[in-house]
N, C-alpha and C. Protein backbone atom coordinates (compact mmCIF):
# COMPACT_ATOMS: atom_id res chain seq x y z
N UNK A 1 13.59 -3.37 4.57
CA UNK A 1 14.37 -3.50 3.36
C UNK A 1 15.19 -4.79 3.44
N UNK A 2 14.78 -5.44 2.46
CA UNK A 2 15.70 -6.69 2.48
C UNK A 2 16.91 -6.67 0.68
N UNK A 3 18.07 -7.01 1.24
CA UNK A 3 18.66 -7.24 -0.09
C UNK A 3 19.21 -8.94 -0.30
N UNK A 4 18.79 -8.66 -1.78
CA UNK A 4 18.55 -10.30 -2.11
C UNK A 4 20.24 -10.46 -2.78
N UNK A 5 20.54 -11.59 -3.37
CA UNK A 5 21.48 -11.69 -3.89
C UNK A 5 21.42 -13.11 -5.04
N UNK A 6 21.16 -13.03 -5.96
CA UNK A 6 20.22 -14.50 -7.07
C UNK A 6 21.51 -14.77 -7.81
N UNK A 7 21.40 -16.26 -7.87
CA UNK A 7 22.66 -16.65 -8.92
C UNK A 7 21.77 -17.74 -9.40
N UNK A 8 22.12 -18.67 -10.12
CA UNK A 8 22.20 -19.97 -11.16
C UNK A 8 23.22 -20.61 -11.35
N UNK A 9 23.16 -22.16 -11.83
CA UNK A 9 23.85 -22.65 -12.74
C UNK A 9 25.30 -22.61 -11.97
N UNK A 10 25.66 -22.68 -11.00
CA UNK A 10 26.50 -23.30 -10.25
C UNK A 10 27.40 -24.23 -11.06
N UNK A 11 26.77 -25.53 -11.48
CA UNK A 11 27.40 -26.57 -11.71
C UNK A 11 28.22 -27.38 -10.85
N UNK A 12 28.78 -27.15 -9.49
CA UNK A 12 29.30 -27.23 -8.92
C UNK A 12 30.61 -26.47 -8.51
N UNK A 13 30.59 -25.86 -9.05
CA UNK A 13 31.73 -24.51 -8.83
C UNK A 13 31.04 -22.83 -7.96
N UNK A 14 31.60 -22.90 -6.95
CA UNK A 14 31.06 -21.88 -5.91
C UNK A 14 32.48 -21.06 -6.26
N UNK A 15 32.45 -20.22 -7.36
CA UNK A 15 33.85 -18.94 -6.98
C UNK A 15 33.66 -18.00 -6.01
N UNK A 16 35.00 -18.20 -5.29
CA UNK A 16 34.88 -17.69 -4.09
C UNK A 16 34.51 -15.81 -4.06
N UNK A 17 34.63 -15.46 -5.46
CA UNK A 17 34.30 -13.79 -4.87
C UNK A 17 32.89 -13.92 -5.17
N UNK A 18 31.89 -14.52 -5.40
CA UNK A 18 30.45 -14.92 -4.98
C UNK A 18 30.06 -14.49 -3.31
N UNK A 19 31.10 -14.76 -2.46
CA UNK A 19 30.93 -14.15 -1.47
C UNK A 19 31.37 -13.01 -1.00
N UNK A 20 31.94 -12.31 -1.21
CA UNK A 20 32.72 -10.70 -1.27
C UNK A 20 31.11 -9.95 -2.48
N UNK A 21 30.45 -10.43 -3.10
CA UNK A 21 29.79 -9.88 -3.86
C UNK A 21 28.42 -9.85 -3.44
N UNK A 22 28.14 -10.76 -2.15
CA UNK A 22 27.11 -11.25 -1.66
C UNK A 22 27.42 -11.17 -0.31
N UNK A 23 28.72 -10.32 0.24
CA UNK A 23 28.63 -10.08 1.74
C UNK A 23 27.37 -9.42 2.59
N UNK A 24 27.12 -8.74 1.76
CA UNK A 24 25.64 -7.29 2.05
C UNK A 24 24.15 -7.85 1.98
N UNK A 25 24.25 -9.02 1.22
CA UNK A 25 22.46 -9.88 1.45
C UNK A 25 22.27 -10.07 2.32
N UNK A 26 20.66 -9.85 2.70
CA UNK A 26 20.03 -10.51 3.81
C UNK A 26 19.84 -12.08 3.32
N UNK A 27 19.47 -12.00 1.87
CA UNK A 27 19.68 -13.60 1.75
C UNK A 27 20.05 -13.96 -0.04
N UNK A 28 20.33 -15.74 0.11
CA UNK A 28 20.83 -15.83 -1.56
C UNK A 28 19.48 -16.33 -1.86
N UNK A 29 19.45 -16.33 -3.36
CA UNK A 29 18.67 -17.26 -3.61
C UNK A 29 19.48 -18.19 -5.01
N UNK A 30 19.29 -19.04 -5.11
CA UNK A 30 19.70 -20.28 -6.19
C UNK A 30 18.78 -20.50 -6.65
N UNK A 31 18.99 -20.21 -8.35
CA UNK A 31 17.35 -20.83 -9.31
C UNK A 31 17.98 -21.95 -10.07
N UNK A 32 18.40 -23.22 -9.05
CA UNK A 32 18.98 -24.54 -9.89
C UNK A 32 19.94 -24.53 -10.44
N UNK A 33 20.41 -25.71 -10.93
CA UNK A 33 22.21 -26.49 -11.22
C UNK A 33 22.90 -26.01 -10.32
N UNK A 34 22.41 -26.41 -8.84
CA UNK A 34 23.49 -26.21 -8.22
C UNK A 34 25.02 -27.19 -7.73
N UNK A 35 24.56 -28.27 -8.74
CA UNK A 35 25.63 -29.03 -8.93
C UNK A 35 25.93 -29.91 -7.88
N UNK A 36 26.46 -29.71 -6.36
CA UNK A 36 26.79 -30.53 -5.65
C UNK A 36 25.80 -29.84 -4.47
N UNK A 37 25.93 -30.83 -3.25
CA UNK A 37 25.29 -30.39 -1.72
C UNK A 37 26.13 -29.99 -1.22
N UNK A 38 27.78 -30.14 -1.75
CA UNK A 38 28.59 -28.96 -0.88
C UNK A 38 28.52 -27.13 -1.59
N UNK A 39 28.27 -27.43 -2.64
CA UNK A 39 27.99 -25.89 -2.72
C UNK A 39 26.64 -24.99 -2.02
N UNK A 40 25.48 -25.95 -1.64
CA UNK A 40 24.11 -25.78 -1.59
C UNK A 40 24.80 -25.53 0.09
N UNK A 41 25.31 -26.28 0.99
CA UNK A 41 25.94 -26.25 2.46
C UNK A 41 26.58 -24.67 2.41
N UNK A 42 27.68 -24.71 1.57
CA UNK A 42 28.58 -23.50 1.75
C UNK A 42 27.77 -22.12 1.60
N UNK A 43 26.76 -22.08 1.04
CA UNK A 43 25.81 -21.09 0.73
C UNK A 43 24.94 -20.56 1.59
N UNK A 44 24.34 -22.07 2.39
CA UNK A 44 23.42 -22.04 3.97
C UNK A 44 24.51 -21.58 5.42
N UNK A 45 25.59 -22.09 4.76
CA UNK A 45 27.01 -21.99 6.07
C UNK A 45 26.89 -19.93 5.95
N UNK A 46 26.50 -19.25 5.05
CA UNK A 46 27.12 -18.11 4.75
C UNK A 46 26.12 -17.14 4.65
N UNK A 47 25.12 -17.12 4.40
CA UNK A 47 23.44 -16.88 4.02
C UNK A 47 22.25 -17.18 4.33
N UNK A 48 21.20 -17.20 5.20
CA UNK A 48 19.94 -17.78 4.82
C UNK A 48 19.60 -18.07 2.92
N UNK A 49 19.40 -19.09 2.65
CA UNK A 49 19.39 -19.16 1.40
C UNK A 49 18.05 -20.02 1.19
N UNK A 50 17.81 -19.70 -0.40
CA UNK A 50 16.46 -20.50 -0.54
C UNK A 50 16.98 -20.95 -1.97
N UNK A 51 16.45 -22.01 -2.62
CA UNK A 51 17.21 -22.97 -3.64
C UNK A 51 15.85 -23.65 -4.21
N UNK A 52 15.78 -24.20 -5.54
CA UNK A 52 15.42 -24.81 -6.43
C UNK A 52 16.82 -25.85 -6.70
N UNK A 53 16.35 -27.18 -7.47
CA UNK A 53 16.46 -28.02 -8.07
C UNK A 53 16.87 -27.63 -9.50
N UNK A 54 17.85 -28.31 -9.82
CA UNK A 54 17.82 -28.06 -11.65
C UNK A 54 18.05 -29.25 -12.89
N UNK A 55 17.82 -29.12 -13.26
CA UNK A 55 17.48 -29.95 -13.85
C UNK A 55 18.84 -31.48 -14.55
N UNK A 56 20.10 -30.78 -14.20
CA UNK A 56 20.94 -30.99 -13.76
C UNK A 56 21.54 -31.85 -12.80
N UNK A 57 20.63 -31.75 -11.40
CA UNK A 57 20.91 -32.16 -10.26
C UNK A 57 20.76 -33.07 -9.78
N UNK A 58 21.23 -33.98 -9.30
CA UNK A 58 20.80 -35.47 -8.67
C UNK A 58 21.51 -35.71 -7.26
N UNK A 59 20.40 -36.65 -6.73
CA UNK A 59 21.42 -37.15 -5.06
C UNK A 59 20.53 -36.39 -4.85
N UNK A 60 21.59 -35.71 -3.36
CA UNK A 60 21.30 -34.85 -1.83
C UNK A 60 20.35 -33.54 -2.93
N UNK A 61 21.20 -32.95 -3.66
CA UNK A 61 20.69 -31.64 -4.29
C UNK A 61 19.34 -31.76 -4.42
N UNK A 62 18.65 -32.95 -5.23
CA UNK A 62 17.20 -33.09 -5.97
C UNK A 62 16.51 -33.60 -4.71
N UNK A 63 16.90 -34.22 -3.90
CA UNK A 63 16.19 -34.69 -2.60
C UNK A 63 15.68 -33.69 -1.43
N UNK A 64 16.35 -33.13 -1.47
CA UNK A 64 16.54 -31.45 -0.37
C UNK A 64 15.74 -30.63 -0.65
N UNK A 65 15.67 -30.03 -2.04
CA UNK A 65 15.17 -29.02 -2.59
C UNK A 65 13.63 -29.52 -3.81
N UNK A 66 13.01 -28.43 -3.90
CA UNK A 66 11.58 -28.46 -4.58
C UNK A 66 12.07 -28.12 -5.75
N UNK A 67 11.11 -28.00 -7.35
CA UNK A 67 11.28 -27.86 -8.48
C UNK A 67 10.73 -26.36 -8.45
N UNK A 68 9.91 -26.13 -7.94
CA UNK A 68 9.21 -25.01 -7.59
C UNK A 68 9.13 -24.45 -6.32
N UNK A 69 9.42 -23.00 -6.04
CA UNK A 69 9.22 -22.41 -4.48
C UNK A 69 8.97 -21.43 -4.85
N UNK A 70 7.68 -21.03 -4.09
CA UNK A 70 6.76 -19.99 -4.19
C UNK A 70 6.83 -19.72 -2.24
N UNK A 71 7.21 -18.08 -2.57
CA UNK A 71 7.62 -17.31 -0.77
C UNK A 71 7.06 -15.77 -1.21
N UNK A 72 7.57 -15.42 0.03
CA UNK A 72 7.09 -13.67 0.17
C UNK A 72 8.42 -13.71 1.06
N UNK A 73 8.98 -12.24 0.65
CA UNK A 73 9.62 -11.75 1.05
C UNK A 73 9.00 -9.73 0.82
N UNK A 74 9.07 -9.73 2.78
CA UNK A 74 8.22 -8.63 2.91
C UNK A 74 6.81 -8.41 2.00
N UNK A 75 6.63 -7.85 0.92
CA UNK A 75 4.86 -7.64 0.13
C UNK A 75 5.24 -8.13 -0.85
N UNK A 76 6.73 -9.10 -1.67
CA UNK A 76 6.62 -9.36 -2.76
C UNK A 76 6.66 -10.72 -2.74
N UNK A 77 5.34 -11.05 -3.48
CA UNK A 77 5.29 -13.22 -4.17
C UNK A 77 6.47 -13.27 -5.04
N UNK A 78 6.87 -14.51 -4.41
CA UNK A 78 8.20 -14.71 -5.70
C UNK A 78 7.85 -16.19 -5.98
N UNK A 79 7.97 -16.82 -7.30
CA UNK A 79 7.87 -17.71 -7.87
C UNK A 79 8.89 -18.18 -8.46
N UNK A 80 9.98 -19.18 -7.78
CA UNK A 80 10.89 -19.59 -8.42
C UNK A 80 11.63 -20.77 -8.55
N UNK A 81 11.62 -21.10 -9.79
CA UNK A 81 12.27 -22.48 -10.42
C UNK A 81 13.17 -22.73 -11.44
N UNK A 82 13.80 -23.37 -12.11
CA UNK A 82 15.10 -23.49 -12.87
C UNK A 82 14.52 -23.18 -14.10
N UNK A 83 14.10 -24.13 -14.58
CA UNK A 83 13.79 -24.15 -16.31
C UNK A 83 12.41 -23.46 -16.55
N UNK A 84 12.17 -21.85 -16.57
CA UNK A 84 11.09 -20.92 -16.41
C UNK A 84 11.10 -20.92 -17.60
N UNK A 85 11.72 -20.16 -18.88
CA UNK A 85 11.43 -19.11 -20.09
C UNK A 85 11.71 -18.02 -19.30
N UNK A 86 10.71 -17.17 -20.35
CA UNK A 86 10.63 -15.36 -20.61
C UNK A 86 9.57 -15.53 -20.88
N UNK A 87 9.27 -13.68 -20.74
CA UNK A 87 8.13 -13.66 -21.32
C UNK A 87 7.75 -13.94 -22.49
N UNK A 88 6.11 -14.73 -23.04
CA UNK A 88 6.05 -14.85 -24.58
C UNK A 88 6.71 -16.28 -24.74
N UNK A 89 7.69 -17.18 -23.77
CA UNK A 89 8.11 -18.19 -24.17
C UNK A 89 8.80 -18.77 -22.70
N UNK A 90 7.36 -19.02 -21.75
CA UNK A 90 7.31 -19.26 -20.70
C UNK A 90 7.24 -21.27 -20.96
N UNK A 91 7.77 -22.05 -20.22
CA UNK A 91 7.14 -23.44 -19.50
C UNK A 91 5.86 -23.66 -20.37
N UNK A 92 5.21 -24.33 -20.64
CA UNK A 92 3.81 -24.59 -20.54
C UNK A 92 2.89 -25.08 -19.58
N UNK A 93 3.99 -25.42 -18.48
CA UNK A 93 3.71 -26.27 -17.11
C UNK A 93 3.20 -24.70 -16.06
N UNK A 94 3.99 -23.64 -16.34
CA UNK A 94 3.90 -22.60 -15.76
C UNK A 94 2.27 -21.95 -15.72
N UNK A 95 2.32 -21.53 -17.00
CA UNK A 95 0.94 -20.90 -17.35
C UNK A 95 -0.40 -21.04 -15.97
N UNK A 96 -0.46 -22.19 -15.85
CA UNK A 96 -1.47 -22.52 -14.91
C UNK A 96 -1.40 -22.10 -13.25
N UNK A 97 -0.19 -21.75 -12.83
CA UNK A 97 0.25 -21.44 -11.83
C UNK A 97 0.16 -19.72 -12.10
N UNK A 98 0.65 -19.46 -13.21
CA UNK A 98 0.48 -18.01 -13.04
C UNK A 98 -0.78 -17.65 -13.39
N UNK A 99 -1.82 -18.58 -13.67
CA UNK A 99 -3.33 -18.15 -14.02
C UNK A 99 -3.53 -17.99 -12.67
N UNK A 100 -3.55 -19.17 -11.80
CA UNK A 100 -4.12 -19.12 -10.32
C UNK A 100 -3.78 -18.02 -9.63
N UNK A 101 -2.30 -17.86 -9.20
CA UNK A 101 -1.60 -16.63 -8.45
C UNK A 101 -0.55 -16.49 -9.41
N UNK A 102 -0.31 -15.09 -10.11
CA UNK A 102 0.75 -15.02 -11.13
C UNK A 102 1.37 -14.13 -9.72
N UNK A 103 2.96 -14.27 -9.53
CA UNK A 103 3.89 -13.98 -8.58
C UNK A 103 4.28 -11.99 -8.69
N UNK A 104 4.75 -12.00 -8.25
CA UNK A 104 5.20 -10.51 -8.33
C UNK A 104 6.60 -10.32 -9.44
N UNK A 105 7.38 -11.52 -8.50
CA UNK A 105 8.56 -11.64 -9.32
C UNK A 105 9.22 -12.83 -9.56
N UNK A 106 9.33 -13.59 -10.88
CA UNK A 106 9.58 -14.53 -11.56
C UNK A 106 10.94 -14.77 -11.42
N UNK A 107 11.46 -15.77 -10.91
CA UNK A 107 12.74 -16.33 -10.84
C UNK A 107 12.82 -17.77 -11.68
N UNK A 108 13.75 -17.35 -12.59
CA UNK A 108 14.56 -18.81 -13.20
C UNK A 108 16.11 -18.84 -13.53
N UNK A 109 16.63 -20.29 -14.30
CA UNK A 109 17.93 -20.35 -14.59
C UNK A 109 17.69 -20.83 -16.18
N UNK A 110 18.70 -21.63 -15.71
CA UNK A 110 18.82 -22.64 -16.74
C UNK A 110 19.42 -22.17 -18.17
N UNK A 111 18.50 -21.16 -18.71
CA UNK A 111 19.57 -20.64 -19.97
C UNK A 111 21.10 -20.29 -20.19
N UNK A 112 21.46 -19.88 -19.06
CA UNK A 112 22.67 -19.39 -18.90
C UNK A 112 23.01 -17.78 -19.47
N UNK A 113 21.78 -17.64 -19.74
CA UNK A 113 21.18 -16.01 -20.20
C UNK A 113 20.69 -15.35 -19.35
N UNK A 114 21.64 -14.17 -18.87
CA UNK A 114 21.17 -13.42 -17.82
C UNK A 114 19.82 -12.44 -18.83
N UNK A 115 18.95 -12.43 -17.93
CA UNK A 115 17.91 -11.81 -18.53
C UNK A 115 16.73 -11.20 -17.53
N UNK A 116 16.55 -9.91 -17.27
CA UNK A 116 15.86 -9.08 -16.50
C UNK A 116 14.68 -8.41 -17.43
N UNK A 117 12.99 -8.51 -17.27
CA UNK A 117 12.57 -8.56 -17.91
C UNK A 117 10.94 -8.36 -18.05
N UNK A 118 10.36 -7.20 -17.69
CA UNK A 118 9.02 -7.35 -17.14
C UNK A 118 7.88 -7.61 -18.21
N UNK A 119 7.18 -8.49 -17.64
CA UNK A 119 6.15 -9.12 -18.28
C UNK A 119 4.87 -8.09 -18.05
N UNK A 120 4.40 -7.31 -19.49
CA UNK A 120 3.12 -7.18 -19.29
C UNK A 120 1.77 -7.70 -19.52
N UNK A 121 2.17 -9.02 -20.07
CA UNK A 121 0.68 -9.90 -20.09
C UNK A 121 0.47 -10.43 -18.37
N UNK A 122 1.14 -10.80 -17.70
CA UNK A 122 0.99 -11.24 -16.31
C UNK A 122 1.45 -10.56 -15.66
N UNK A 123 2.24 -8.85 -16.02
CA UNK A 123 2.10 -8.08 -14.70
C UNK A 123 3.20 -8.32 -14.01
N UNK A 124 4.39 -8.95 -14.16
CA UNK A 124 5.52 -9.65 -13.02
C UNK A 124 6.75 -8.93 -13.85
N UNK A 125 7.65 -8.97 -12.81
CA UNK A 125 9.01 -8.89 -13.33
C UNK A 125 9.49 -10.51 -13.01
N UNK A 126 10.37 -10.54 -14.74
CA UNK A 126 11.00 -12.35 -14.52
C UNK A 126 12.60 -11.85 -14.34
N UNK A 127 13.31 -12.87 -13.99
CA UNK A 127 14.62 -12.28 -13.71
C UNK A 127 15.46 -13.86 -13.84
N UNK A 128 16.59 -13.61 -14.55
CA UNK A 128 17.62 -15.12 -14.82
C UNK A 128 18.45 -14.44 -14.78
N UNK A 129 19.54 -14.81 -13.30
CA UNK A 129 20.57 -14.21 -13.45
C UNK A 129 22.08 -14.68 -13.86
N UNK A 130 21.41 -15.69 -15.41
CA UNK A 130 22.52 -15.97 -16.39
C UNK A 130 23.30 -16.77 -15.48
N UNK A 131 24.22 -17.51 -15.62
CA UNK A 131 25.36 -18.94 -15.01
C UNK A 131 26.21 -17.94 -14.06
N UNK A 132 26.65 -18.24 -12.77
CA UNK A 132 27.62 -18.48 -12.11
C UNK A 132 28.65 -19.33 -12.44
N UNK A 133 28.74 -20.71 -12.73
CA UNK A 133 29.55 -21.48 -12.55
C UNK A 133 30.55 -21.52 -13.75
N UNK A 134 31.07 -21.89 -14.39
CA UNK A 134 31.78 -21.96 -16.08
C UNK A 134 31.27 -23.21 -16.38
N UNK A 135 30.63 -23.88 -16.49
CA UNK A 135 30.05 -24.77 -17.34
C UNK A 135 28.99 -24.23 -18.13
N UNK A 136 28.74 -24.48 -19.54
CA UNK A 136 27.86 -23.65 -20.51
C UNK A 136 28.27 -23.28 -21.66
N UNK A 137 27.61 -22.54 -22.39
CA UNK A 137 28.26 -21.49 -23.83
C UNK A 137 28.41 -20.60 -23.20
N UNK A 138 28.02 -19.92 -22.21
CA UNK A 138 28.15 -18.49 -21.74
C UNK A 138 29.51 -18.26 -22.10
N UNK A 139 29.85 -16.43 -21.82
CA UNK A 139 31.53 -16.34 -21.71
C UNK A 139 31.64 -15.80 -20.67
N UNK A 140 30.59 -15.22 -19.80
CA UNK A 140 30.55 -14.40 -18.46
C UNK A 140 29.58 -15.14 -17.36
N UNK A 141 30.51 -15.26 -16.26
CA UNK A 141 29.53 -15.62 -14.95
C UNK A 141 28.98 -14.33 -14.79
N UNK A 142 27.71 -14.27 -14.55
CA UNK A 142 26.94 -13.17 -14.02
C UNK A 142 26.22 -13.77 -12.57
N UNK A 143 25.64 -12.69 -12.14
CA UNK A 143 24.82 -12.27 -10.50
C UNK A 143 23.73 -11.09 -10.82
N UNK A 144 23.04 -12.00 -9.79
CA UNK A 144 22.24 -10.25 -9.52
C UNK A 144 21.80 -9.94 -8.48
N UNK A 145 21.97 -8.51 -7.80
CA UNK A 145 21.92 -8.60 -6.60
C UNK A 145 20.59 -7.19 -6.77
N UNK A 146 19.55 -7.09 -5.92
CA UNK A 146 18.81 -6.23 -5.50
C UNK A 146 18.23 -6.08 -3.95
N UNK A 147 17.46 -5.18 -4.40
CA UNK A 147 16.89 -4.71 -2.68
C UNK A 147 14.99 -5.19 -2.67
N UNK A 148 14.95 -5.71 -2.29
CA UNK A 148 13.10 -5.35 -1.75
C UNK A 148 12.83 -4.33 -0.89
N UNK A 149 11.41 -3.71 -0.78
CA UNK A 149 11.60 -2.44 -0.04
C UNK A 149 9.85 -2.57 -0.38
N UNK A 150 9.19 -3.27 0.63
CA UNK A 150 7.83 -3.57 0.76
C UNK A 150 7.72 -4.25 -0.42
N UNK A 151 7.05 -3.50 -1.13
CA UNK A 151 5.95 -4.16 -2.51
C UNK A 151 6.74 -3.85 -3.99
N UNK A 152 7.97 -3.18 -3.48
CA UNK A 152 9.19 -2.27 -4.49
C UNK A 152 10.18 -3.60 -4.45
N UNK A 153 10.82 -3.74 -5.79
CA UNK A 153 12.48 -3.75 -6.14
C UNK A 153 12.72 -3.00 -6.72
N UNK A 154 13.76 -2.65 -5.72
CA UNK A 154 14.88 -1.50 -6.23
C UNK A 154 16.58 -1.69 -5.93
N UNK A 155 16.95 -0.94 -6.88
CA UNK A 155 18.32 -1.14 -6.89
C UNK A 155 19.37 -2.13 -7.32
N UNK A 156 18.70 -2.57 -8.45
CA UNK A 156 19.26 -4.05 -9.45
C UNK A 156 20.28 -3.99 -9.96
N UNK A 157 21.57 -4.90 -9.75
CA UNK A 157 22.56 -4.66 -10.31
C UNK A 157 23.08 -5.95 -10.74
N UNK A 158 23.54 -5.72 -12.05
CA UNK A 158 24.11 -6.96 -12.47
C UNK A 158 25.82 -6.82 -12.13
N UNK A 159 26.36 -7.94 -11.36
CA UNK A 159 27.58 -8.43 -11.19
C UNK A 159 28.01 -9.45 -12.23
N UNK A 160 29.21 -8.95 -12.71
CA UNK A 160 30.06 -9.91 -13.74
C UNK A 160 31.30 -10.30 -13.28
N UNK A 161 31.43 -11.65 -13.07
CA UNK A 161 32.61 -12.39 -12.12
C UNK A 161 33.89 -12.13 -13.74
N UNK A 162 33.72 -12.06 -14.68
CA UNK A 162 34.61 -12.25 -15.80
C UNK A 162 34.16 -13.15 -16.48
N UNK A 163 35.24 -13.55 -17.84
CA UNK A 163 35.24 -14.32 -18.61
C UNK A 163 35.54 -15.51 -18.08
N UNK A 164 34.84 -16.69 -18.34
CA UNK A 164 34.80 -18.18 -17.41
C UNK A 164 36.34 -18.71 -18.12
């Protein structure tokens, strides 16, 4: 059993109860704007963490990190990058990647729309777990934290830091 812990949209602002909320992960993951390489450090200082690029990002951040990262954790493919969609209004860059190997579970950012969401034309659950940081229209930093458990997620919970 591994428990994950997914944010976005950083911007460069790491609020500190991000970690009180993410004490219990085995690891983070970041789906882009993570704004600076000291937030991307403070995250690796605290977590095994795995990170995307956003579109946002320049310097150390875009140099370090891929646009795309495709892993397994325990039996589940995860496919994840910043500027994904939803289902029905995916990338067009995507499509072809999920023709070849469509993932188990779809990770993106970028909207600032937390959005949990299973796809039945490709079979995946997609997941955006809406802005962390207060930069955006949003009015709520959100999180999301779950469990893997072989070929299972279970136990999804959305965390709301407050009104930015």
């Amino acid at each position: 059993m591994t428990r994950i812990g997914v944010l976005s949209d950083t911007h460069g602002l790491l609020d500190k109860r991000i970690f009180e909320h993410f004490k219990d992960v085995d690891e983070i993951w970041h789906a882009g704007d993570i704004g600076s390489f000291e937030v991307l450090q403070l995250l690796r200082e605290f977590k095994p963490t795995r990170a995307v690029f956003g579109n946002m990002d320049s310097g150390d951040v875009r140099y370090s990190l891929s646009e795309f990262y495709r892993f397994r954790v325990e039996d589940v493919q995860v496919l994840m990058t910043h500027i994904g969609g939803y289902p029905g209004h995916y990338n067009p860059w995507l499509i072809p990647m999920f023709q070849k190997e469509p993932p188990d579970l779809f990770v993106c950012g970028h909207s600032h729309i937390l959005k949990v969401i299973y796809d039945k034309q490709w079979n995946f659950l997609t997941m955006n777990p809406g802005a962390a940081g207060k930069q955006g229209w949003q009015t709520v930093q959100t999180l999301l934290r779950f469990t893997i458990n072989g070929k299972q997620i279970e136990d999804l919970e959305v965390v709301e830091l407050g009104k930015k």
